[in-house]
C-alpha atoms as a PDB file:
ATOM      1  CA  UNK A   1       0.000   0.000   0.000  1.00  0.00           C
ATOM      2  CA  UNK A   2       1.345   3.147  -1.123  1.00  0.00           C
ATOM      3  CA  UNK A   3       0.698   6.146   0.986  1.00  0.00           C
ATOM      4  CA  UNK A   4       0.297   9.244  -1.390  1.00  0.00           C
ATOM      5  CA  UNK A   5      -0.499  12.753   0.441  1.00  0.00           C
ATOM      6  CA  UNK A   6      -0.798  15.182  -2.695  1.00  0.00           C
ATOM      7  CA  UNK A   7      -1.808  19.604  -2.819  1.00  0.00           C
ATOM      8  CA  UNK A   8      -5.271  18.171  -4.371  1.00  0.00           C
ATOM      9  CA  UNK A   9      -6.069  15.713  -1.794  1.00  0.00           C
ATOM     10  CA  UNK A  10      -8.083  17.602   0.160  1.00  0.00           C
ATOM     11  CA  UNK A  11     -10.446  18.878  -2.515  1.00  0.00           C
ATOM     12  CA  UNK A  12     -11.255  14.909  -3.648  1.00  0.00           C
ATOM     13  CA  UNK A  13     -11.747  13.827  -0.444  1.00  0.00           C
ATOM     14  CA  UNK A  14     -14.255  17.001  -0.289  1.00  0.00           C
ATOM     15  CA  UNK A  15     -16.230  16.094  -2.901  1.00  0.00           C
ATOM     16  CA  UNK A  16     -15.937  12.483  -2.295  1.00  0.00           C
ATOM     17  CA  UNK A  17     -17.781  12.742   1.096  1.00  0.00           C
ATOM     18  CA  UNK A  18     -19.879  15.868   0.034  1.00  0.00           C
ATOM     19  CA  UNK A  19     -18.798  18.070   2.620  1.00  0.00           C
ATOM     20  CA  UNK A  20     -19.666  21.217   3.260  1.00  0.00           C
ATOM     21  CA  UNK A  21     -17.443  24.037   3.333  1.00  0.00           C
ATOM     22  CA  UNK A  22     -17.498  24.232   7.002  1.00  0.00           C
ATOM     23  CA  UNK A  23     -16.597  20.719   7.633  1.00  0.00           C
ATOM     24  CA  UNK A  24     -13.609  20.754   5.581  1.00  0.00           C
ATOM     25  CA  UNK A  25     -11.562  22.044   8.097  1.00  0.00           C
ATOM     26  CA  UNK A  26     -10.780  18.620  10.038  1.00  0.00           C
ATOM     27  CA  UNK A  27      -9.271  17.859   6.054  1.00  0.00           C
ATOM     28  CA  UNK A  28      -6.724  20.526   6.192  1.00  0.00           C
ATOM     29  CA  UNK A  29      -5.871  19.209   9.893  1.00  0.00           C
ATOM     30  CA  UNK A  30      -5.332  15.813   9.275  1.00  0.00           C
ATOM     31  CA  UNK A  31      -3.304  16.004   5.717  1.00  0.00           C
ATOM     32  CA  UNK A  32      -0.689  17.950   7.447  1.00  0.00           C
ATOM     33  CA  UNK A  33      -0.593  16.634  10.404  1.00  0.00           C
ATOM     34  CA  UNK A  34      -0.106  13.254   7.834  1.00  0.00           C
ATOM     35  CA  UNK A  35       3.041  15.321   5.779  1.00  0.00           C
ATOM     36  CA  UNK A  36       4.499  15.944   9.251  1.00  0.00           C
ATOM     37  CA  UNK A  37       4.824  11.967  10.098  1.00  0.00           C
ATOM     38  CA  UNK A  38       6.175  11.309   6.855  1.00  0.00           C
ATOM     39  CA  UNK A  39       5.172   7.700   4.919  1.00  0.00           C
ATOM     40  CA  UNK A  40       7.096   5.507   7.690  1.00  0.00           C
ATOM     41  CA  UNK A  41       5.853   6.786  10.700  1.00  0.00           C
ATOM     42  CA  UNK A  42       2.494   6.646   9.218  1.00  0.00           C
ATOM     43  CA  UNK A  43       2.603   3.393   8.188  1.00  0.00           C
ATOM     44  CA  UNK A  44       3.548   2.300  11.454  1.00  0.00           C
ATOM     45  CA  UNK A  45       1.038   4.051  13.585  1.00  0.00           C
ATOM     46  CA  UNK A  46      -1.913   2.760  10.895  1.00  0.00           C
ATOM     47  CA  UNK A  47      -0.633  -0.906  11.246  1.00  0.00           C
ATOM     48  CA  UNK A  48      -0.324  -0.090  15.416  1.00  0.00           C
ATOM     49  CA  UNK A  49      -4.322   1.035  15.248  1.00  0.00           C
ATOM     50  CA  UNK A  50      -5.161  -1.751  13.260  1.00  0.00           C
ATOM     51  CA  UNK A  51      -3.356  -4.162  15.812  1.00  0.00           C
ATOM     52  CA  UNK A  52      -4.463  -2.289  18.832  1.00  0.00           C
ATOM     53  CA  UNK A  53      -8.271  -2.157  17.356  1.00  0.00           C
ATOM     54  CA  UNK A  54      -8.029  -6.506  17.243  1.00  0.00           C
ATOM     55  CA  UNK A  55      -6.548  -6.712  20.481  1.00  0.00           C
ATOM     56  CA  UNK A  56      -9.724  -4.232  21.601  1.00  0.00           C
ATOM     57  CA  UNK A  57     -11.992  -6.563  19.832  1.00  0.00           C
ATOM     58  CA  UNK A  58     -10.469 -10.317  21.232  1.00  0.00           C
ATOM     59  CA  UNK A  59     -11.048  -8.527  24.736  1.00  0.00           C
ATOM     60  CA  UNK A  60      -6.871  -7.841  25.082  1.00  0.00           C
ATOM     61  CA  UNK A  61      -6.596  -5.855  28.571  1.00  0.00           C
ATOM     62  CA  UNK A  62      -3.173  -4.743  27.206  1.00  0.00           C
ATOM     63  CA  UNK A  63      -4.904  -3.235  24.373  1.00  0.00           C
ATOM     64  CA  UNK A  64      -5.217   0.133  26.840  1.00  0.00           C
ATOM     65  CA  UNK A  65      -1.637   0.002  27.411  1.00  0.00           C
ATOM     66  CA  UNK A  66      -0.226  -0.602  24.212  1.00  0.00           C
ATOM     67  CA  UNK A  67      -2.800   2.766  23.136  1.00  0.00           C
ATOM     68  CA  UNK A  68      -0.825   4.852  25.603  1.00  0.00           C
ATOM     69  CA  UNK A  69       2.267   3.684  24.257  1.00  0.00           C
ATOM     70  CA  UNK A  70       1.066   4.517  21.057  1.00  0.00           C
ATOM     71  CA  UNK A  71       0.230   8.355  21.792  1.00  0.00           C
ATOM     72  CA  UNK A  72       3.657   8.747  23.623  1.00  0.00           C
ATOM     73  CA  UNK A  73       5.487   7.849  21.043  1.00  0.00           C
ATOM     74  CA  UNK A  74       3.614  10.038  18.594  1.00  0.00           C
END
């Protein structure tokens, strides 16, 4: 999977939910807080959410912990 943060990403994603103007702000937030990680980092902390969302789901008590860990390191 190839992680692709382009100037025109915003606008798709717009129109791809039908957002209104006013809700496009979150957009803007989250691509560059996305450029700021970098491809790596992002990778890692997507495949960390998806791991800590099945341990959340199999009832995993260190699910909570491995969150926190998470965060910190972000």
């Amino acid at each position: 999977m190839s992680i692709c943060i382009k100037d025109n990403l915003e606008n798709s994603i717009a129109l791809i939910l039908k957002l209104k103007q006013n809700q496009t702000f979150l957009i803007t937030k989250y691509i560059k807080i996305a450029k700021m990680f970098g491809e790596k980092k992002l990778k890692y902390i997507l495949n960390e959410l998806n791991e800590i969302d099945e341990m959340y789901k199999q009832g995993d008590e260190n699910a909570n912990y491995r969150l926190k860990n998470l965060i910190v390191l972000i």
